[in-house]
C-alpha atoms as a PDB file:
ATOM      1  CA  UNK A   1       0.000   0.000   0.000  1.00  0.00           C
ATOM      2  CA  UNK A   2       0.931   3.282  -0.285  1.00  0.00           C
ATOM      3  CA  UNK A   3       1.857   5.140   2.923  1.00  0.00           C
ATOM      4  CA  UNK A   4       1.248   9.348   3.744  1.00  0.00           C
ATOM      5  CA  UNK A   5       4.026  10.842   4.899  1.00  0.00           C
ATOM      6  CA  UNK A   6       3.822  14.380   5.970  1.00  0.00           C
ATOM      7  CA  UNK A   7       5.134  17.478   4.816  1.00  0.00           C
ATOM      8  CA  UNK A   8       8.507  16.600   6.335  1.00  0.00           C
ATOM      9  CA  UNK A   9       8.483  13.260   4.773  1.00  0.00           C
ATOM     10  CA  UNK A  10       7.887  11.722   7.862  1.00  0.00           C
ATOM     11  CA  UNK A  11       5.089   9.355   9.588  1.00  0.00           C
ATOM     12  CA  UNK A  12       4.419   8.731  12.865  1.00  0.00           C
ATOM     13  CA  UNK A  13       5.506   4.905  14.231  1.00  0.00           C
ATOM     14  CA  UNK A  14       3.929   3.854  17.489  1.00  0.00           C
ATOM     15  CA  UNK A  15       6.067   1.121  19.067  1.00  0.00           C
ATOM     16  CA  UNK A  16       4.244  -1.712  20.751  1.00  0.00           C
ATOM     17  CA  UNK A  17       5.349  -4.426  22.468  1.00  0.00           C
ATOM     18  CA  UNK A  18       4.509  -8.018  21.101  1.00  0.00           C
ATOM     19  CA  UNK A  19       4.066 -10.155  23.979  1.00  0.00           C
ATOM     20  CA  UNK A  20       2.474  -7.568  26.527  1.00  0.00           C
ATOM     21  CA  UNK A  21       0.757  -5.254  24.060  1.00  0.00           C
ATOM     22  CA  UNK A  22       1.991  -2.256  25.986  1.00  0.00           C
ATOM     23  CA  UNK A  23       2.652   0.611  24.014  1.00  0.00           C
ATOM     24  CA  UNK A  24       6.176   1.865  24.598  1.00  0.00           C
ATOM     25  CA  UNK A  25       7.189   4.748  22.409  1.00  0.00           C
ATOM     26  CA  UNK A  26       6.248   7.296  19.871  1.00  0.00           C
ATOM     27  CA  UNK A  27       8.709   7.680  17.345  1.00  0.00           C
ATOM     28  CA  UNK A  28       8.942   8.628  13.625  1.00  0.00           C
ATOM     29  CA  UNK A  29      10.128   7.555  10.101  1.00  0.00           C
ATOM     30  CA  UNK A  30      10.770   8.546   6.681  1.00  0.00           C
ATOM     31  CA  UNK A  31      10.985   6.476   3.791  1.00  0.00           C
ATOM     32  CA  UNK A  32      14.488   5.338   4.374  1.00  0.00           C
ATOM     33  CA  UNK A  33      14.184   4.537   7.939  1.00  0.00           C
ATOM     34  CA  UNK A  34      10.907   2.468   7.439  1.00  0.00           C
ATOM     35  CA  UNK A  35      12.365   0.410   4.606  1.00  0.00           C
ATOM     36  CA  UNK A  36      15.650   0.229   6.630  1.00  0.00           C
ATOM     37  CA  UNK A  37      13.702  -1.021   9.688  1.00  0.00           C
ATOM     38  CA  UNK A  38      11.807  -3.811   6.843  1.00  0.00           C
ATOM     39  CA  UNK A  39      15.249  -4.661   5.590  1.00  0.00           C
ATOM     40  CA  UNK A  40      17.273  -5.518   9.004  1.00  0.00           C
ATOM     41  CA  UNK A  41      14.300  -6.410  11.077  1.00  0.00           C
ATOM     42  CA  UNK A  42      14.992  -3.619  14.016  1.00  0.00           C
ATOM     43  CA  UNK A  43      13.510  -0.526  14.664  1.00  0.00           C
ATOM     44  CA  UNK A  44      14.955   2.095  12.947  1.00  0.00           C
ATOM     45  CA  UNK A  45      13.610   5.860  13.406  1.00  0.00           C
ATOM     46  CA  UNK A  46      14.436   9.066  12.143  1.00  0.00           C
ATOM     47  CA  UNK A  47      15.402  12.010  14.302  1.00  0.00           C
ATOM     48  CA  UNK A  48      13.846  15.248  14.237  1.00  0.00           C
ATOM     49  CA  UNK A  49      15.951  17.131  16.491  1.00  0.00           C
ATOM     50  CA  UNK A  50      19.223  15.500  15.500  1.00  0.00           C
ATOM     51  CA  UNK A  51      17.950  15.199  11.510  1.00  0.00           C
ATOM     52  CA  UNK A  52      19.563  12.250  10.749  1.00  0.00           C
ATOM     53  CA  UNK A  53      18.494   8.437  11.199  1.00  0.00           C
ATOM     54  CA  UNK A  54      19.108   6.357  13.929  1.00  0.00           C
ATOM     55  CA  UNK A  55      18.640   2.913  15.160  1.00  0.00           C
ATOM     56  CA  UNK A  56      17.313   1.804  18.749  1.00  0.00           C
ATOM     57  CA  UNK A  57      19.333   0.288  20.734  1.00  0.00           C
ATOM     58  CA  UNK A  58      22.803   1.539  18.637  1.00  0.00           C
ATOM     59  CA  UNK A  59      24.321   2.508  21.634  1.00  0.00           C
ATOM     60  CA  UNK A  60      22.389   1.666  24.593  1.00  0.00           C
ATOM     61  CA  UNK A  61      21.858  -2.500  23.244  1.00  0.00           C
ATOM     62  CA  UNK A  62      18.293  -2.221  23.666  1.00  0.00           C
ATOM     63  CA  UNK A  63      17.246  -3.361  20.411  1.00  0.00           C
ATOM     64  CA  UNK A  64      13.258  -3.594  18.960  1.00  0.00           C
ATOM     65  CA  UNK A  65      13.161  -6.702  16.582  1.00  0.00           C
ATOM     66  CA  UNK A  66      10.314  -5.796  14.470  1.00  0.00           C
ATOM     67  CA  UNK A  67       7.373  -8.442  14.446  1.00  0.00           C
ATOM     68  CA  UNK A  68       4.888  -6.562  12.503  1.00  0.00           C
ATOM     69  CA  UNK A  69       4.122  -3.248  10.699  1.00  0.00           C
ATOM     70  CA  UNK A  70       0.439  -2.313  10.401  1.00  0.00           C
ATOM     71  CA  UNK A  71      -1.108   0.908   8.852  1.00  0.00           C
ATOM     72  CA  UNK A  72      -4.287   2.751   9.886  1.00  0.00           C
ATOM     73  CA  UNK A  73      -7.302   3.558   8.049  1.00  0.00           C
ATOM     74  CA  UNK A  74      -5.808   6.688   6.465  1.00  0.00           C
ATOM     75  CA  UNK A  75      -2.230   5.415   5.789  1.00  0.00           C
ATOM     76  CA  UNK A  76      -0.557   7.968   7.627  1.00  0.00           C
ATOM     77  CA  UNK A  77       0.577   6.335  10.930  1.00  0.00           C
ATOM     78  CA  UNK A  78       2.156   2.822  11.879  1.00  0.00           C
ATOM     79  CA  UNK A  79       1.523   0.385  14.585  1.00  0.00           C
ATOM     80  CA  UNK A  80       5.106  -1.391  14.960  1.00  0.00           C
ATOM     81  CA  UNK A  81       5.199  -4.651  16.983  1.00  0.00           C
ATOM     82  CA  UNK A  82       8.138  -5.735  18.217  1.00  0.00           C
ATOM     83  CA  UNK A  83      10.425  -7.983  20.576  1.00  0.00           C
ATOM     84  CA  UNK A  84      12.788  -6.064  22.823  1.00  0.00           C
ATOM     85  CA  UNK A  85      15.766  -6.392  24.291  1.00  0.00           C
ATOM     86  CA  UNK A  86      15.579  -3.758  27.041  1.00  0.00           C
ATOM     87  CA  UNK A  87      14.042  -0.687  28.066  1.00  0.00           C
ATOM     88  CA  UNK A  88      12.302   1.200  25.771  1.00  0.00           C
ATOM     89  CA  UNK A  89      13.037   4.684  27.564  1.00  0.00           C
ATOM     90  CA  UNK A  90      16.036   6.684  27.635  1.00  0.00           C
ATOM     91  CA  UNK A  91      14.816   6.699  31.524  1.00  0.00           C
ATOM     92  CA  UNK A  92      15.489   3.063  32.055  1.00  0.00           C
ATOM     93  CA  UNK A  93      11.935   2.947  31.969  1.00  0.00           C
ATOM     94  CA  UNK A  94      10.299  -0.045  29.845  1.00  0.00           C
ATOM     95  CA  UNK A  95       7.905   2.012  28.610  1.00  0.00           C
ATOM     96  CA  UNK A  96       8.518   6.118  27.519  1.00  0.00           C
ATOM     97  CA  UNK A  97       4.370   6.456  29.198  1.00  0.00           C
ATOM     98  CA  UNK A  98       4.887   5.857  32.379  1.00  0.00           C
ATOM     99  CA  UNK A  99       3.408   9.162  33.721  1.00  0.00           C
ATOM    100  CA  UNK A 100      -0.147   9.010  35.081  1.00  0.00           C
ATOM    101  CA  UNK A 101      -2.099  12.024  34.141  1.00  0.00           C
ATOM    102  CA  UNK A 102      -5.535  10.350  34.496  1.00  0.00           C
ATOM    103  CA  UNK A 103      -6.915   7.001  35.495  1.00  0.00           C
ATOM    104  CA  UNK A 104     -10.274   5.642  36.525  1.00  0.00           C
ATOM    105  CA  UNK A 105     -10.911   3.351  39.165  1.00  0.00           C
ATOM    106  CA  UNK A 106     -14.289   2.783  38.269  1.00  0.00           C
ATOM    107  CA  UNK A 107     -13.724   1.579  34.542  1.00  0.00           C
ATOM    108  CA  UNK A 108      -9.717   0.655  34.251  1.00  0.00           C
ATOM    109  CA  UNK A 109      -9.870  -3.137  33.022  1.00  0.00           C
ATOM    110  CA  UNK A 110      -7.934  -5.414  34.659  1.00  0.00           C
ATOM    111  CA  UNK A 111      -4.809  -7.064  33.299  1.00  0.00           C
ATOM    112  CA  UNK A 112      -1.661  -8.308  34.802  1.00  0.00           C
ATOM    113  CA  UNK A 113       0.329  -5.515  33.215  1.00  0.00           C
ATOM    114  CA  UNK A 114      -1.930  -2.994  34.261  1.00  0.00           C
ATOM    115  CA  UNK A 115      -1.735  -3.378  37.822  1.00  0.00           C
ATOM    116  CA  UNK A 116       1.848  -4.123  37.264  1.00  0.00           C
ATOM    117  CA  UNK A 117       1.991  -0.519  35.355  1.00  0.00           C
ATOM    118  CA  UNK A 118      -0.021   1.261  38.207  1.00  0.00           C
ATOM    119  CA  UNK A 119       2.526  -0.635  41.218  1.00  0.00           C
ATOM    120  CA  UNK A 120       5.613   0.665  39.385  1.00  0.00           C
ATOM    121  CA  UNK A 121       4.182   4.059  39.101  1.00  0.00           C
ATOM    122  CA  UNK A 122       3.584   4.142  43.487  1.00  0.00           C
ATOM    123  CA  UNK A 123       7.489   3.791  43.154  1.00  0.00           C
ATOM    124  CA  UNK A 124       8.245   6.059  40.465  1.00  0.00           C
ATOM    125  CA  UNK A 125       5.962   8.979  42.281  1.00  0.00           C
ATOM    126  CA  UNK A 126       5.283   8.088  45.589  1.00  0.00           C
ATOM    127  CA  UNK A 127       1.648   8.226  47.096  1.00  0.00           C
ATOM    128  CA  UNK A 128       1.214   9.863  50.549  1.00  0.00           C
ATOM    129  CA  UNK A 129      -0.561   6.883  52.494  1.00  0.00           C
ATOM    130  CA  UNK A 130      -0.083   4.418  49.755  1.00  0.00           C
ATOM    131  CA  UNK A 131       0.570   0.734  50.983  1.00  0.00           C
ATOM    132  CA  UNK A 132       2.341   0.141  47.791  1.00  0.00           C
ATOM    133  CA  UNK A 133       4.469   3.227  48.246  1.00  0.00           C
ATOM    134  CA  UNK A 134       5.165   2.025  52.019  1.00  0.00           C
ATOM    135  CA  UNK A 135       6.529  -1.557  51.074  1.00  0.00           C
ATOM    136  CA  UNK A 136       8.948   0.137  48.745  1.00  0.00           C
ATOM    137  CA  UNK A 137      10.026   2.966  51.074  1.00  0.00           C
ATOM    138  CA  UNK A 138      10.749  -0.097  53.409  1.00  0.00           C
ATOM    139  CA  UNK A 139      12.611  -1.722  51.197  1.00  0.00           C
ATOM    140  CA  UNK A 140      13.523  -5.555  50.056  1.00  0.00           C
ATOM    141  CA  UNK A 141      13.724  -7.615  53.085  1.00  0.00           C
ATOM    142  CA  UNK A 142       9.506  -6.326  54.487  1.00  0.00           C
ATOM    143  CA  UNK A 143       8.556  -7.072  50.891  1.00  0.00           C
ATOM    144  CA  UNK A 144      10.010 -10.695  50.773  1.00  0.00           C
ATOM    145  CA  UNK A 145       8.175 -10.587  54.193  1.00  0.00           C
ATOM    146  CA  UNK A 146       4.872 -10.316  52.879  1.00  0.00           C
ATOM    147  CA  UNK A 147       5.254 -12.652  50.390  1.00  0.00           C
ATOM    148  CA  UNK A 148       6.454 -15.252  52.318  1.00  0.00           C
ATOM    149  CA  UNK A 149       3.409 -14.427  54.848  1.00  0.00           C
ATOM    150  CA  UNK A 150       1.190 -14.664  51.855  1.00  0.00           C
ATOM    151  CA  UNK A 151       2.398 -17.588  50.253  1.00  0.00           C
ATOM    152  CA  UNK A 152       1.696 -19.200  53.649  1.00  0.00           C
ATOM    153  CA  UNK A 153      -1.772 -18.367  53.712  1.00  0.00           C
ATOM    154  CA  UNK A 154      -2.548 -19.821  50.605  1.00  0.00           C
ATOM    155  CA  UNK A 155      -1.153 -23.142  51.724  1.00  0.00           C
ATOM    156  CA  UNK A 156      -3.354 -22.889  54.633  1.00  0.00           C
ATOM    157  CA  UNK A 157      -6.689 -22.302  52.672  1.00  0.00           C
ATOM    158  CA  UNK A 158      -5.476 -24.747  50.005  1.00  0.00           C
ATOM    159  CA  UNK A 159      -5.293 -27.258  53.080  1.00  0.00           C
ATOM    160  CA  UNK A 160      -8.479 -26.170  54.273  1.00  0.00           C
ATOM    161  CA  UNK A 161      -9.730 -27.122  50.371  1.00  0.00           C
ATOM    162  CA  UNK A 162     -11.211 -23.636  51.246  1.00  0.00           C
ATOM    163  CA  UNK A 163     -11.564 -22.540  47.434  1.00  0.00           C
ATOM    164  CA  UNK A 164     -12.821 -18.681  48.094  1.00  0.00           C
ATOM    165  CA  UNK A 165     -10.534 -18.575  51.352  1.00  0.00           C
ATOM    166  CA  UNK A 166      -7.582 -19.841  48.680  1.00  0.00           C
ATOM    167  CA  UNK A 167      -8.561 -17.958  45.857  1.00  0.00           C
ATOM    168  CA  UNK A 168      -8.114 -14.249  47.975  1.00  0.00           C
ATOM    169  CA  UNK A 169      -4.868 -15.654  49.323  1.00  0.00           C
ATOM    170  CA  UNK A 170      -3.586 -15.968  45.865  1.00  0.00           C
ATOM    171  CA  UNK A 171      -4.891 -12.538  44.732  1.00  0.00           C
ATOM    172  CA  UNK A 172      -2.875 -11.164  47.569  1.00  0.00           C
ATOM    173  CA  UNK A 173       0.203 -13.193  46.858  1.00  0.00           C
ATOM    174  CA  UNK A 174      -0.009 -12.213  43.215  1.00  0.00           C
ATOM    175  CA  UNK A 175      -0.275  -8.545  44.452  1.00  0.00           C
ATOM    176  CA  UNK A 176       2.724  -9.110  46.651  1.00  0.00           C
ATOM    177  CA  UNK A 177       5.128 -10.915  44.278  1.00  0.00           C
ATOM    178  CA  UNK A 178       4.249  -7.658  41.640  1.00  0.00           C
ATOM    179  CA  UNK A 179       5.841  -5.724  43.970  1.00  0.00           C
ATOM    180  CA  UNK A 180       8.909  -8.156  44.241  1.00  0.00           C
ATOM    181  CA  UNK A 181       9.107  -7.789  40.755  1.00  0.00           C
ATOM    182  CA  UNK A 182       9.153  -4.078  40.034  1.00  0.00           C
ATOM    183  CA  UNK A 183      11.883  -4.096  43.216  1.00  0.00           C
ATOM    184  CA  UNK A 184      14.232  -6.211  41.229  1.00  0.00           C
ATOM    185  CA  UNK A 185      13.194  -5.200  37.943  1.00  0.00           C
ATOM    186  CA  UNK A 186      11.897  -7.737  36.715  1.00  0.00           C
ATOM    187  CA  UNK A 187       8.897  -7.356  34.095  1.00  0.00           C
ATOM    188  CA  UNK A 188       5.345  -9.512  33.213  1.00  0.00           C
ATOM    189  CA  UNK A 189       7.318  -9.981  29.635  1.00  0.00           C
ATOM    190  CA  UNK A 190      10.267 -11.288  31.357  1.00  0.00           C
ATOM    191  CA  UNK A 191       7.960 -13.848  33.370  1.00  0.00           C
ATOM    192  CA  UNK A 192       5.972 -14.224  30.167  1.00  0.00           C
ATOM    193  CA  UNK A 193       9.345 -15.412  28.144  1.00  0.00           C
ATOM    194  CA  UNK A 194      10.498 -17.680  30.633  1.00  0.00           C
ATOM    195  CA  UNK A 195       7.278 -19.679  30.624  1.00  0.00           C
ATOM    196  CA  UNK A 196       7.371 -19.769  27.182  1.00  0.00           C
ATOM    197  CA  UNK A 197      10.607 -21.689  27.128  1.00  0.00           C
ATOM    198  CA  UNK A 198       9.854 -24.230  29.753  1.00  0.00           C
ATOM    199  CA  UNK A 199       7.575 -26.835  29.157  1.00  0.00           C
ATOM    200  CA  UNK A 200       5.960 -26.262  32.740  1.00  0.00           C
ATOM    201  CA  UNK A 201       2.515 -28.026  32.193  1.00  0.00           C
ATOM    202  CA  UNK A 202       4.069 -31.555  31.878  1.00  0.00           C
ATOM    203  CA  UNK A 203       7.788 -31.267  32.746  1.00  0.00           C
ATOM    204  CA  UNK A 204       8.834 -30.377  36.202  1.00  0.00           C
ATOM    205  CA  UNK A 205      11.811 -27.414  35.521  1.00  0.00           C
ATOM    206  CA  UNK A 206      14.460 -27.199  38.365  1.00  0.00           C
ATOM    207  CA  UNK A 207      16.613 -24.236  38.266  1.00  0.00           C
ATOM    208  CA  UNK A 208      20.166 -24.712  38.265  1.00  0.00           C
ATOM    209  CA  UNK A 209      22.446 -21.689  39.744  1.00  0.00           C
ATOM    210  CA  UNK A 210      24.521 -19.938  38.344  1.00  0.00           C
ATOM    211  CA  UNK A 211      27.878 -19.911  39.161  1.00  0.00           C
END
Protein backbone atom coordinates (compact mmCIF):
# COMPACT_ATOMS: atom_id res chain seq x y z
CA UNK A 1 0.00 0.00 0.00
CA UNK A 2 0.93 3.28 -0.29
CA UNK A 3 1.86 5.14 2.92
CA UNK A 4 1.25 9.35 3.74
CA UNK A 5 4.03 10.84 4.90
CA UNK A 6 3.82 14.38 5.97
CA UNK A 7 5.13 17.48 4.82
CA UNK A 8 8.51 16.60 6.34
CA UNK A 9 8.48 13.26 4.77
CA UNK A 10 7.89 11.72 7.86
CA UNK A 11 5.09 9.35 9.59
CA UNK A 12 4.42 8.73 12.87
CA UNK A 13 5.51 4.91 14.23
CA UNK A 14 3.93 3.85 17.49
CA UNK A 15 6.07 1.12 19.07
CA UNK A 16 4.24 -1.71 20.75
CA UNK A 17 5.35 -4.43 22.47
CA UNK A 18 4.51 -8.02 21.10
CA UNK A 19 4.07 -10.15 23.98
CA UNK A 20 2.47 -7.57 26.53
CA UNK A 21 0.76 -5.25 24.06
CA UNK A 22 1.99 -2.26 25.99
CA UNK A 23 2.65 0.61 24.01
CA UNK A 24 6.18 1.86 24.60
CA UNK A 25 7.19 4.75 22.41
CA UNK A 26 6.25 7.30 19.87
CA UNK A 27 8.71 7.68 17.35
CA UNK A 28 8.94 8.63 13.62
CA UNK A 29 10.13 7.56 10.10
CA UNK A 30 10.77 8.55 6.68
CA UNK A 31 10.99 6.48 3.79
CA UNK A 32 14.49 5.34 4.37
CA UNK A 33 14.18 4.54 7.94
CA UNK A 34 10.91 2.47 7.44
CA UNK A 35 12.36 0.41 4.61
CA UNK A 36 15.65 0.23 6.63
CA UNK A 37 13.70 -1.02 9.69
CA UNK A 38 11.81 -3.81 6.84
CA UNK A 39 15.25 -4.66 5.59
CA UNK A 40 17.27 -5.52 9.00
CA UNK A 41 14.30 -6.41 11.08
CA UNK A 42 14.99 -3.62 14.02
CA UNK A 43 13.51 -0.53 14.66
CA UNK A 44 14.96 2.09 12.95
CA UNK A 45 13.61 5.86 13.41
CA UNK A 46 14.44 9.07 12.14
CA UNK A 47 15.40 12.01 14.30
CA UNK A 48 13.85 15.25 14.24
CA UNK A 49 15.95 17.13 16.49
CA UNK A 50 19.22 15.50 15.50
CA UNK A 51 17.95 15.20 11.51
CA UNK A 52 19.56 12.25 10.75
CA UNK A 53 18.49 8.44 11.20
CA UNK A 54 19.11 6.36 13.93
CA UNK A 55 18.64 2.91 15.16
CA UNK A 56 17.31 1.80 18.75
CA UNK A 57 19.33 0.29 20.73
CA UNK A 58 22.80 1.54 18.64
CA UNK A 59 24.32 2.51 21.63
CA UNK A 60 22.39 1.67 24.59
CA UNK A 61 21.86 -2.50 23.24
CA UNK A 62 18.29 -2.22 23.67
CA UNK A 63 17.25 -3.36 20.41
CA UNK A 64 13.26 -3.59 18.96
CA UNK A 65 13.16 -6.70 16.58
CA UNK A 66 10.31 -5.80 14.47
CA UNK A 67 7.37 -8.44 14.45
CA UNK A 68 4.89 -6.56 12.50
CA UNK A 69 4.12 -3.25 10.70
CA UNK A 70 0.44 -2.31 10.40
CA UNK A 71 -1.11 0.91 8.85
CA UNK A 72 -4.29 2.75 9.89
CA UNK A 73 -7.30 3.56 8.05
CA UNK A 74 -5.81 6.69 6.46
CA UNK A 75 -2.23 5.42 5.79
CA UNK A 76 -0.56 7.97 7.63
CA UNK A 77 0.58 6.33 10.93
CA UNK A 78 2.16 2.82 11.88
CA UNK A 79 1.52 0.39 14.59
CA UNK A 80 5.11 -1.39 14.96
CA UNK A 81 5.20 -4.65 16.98
CA UNK A 82 8.14 -5.74 18.22
CA UNK A 83 10.42 -7.98 20.58
CA UNK A 84 12.79 -6.06 22.82
CA UNK A 85 15.77 -6.39 24.29
CA UNK A 86 15.58 -3.76 27.04
CA UNK A 87 14.04 -0.69 28.07
CA UNK A 88 12.30 1.20 25.77
CA UNK A 89 13.04 4.68 27.56
CA UNK A 90 16.04 6.68 27.64
CA UNK A 91 14.82 6.70 31.52
CA UNK A 92 15.49 3.06 32.06
CA UNK A 93 11.94 2.95 31.97
CA UNK A 94 10.30 -0.04 29.85
CA UNK A 95 7.91 2.01 28.61
CA UNK A 96 8.52 6.12 27.52
CA UNK A 97 4.37 6.46 29.20
CA UNK A 98 4.89 5.86 32.38
CA UNK A 99 3.41 9.16 33.72
CA UNK A 100 -0.15 9.01 35.08
CA UNK A 101 -2.10 12.02 34.14
CA UNK A 102 -5.53 10.35 34.50
CA UNK A 103 -6.91 7.00 35.49
CA UNK A 104 -10.27 5.64 36.53
CA UNK A 105 -10.91 3.35 39.17
CA UNK A 106 -14.29 2.78 38.27
CA UNK A 107 -13.72 1.58 34.54
CA UNK A 108 -9.72 0.65 34.25
CA UNK A 109 -9.87 -3.14 33.02
CA UNK A 110 -7.93 -5.41 34.66
CA UNK A 111 -4.81 -7.06 33.30
CA UNK A 112 -1.66 -8.31 34.80
CA UNK A 113 0.33 -5.52 33.22
CA UNK A 114 -1.93 -2.99 34.26
CA UNK A 115 -1.74 -3.38 37.82
CA UNK A 116 1.85 -4.12 37.26
CA UNK A 117 1.99 -0.52 35.35
CA UNK A 118 -0.02 1.26 38.21
CA UNK A 119 2.53 -0.64 41.22
CA UNK A 120 5.61 0.66 39.38
CA UNK A 121 4.18 4.06 39.10
CA UNK A 122 3.58 4.14 43.49
CA UNK A 123 7.49 3.79 43.15
CA UNK A 124 8.24 6.06 40.46
CA UNK A 125 5.96 8.98 42.28
CA UNK A 126 5.28 8.09 45.59
CA UNK A 127 1.65 8.23 47.10
CA UNK A 128 1.21 9.86 50.55
CA UNK A 129 -0.56 6.88 52.49
CA UNK A 130 -0.08 4.42 49.76
CA UNK A 131 0.57 0.73 50.98
CA UNK A 132 2.34 0.14 47.79
CA UNK A 133 4.47 3.23 48.25
CA UNK A 134 5.17 2.02 52.02
CA UNK A 135 6.53 -1.56 51.07
CA UNK A 136 8.95 0.14 48.74
CA UNK A 137 10.03 2.97 51.07
CA UNK A 138 10.75 -0.10 53.41
CA UNK A 139 12.61 -1.72 51.20
CA UNK A 140 13.52 -5.55 50.06
CA UNK A 141 13.72 -7.62 53.08
CA UNK A 142 9.51 -6.33 54.49
CA UNK A 143 8.56 -7.07 50.89
CA UNK A 144 10.01 -10.69 50.77
CA UNK A 145 8.17 -10.59 54.19
CA UNK A 146 4.87 -10.32 52.88
CA UNK A 147 5.25 -12.65 50.39
CA UNK A 148 6.45 -15.25 52.32
CA UNK A 149 3.41 -14.43 54.85
CA UNK A 150 1.19 -14.66 51.86
CA UNK A 151 2.40 -17.59 50.25
CA UNK A 152 1.70 -19.20 53.65
CA UNK A 153 -1.77 -18.37 53.71
CA UNK A 154 -2.55 -19.82 50.60
CA UNK A 155 -1.15 -23.14 51.72
CA UNK A 156 -3.35 -22.89 54.63
CA UNK A 157 -6.69 -22.30 52.67
CA UNK A 158 -5.48 -24.75 50.01
CA UNK A 159 -5.29 -27.26 53.08
CA UNK A 160 -8.48 -26.17 54.27
CA UNK A 161 -9.73 -27.12 50.37
CA UNK A 162 -11.21 -23.64 51.25
CA UNK A 163 -11.56 -22.54 47.43
CA UNK A 164 -12.82 -18.68 48.09
CA UNK A 165 -10.53 -18.57 51.35
CA UNK A 166 -7.58 -19.84 48.68
CA UNK A 167 -8.56 -17.96 45.86
CA UNK A 168 -8.11 -14.25 47.97
CA UNK A 169 -4.87 -15.65 49.32
CA UNK A 170 -3.59 -15.97 45.87
CA UNK A 171 -4.89 -12.54 44.73
CA UNK A 172 -2.88 -11.16 47.57
CA UNK A 173 0.20 -13.19 46.86
CA UNK A 174 -0.01 -12.21 43.22
CA UNK A 175 -0.27 -8.55 44.45
CA UNK A 176 2.72 -9.11 46.65
CA UNK A 177 5.13 -10.91 44.28
CA UNK A 178 4.25 -7.66 41.64
CA UNK A 179 5.84 -5.72 43.97
CA UNK A 180 8.91 -8.16 44.24
CA UNK A 181 9.11 -7.79 40.76
CA UNK A 182 9.15 -4.08 40.03
CA UNK A 183 11.88 -4.10 43.22
CA UNK A 184 14.23 -6.21 41.23
CA UNK A 185 13.19 -5.20 37.94
CA UNK A 186 11.90 -7.74 36.71
CA UNK A 187 8.90 -7.36 34.09
CA UNK A 188 5.35 -9.51 33.21
CA UNK A 189 7.32 -9.98 29.63
CA UNK A 190 10.27 -11.29 31.36
CA UNK A 191 7.96 -13.85 33.37
CA UNK A 192 5.97 -14.22 30.17
CA UNK A 193 9.34 -15.41 28.14
CA UNK A 194 10.50 -17.68 30.63
CA UNK A 195 7.28 -19.68 30.62
CA UNK A 196 7.37 -19.77 27.18
CA UNK A 197 10.61 -21.69 27.13
CA UNK A 198 9.85 -24.23 29.75
CA UNK A 199 7.57 -26.84 29.16
CA UNK A 200 5.96 -26.26 32.74
CA UNK A 201 2.51 -28.03 32.19
CA UNK A 202 4.07 -31.56 31.88
CA UNK A 203 7.79 -31.27 32.75
CA UNK A 204 8.83 -30.38 36.20
CA UNK A 205 11.81 -27.41 35.52
CA UNK A 206 14.46 -27.20 38.37
CA UNK A 207 16.61 -24.24 38.27
CA UNK A 208 20.17 -24.71 38.27
CA UNK A 209 22.45 -21.69 39.74
CA UNK A 210 24.52 -19.94 38.34
CA UNK A 211 27.88 -19.91 39.16
Amino acid sequence: MELKFDAQGLIPAIVQDHYSKQVLTLAYMNAESLALTIAEGRTVFYSRSRQEIWRKGETSGNVQRVVSITADCDADALVVEVVKDGPACHTGQESCFFQPVYLSEELRPFSYEALYQLIRGRKTNPKEGSYTTYLFEKGLDKILKKVGEESTEVIIGGAKQDKEETLYEIADLAYHVMVLMVQLGITTEDVTRELEKRHVVDHKVKQERMQ
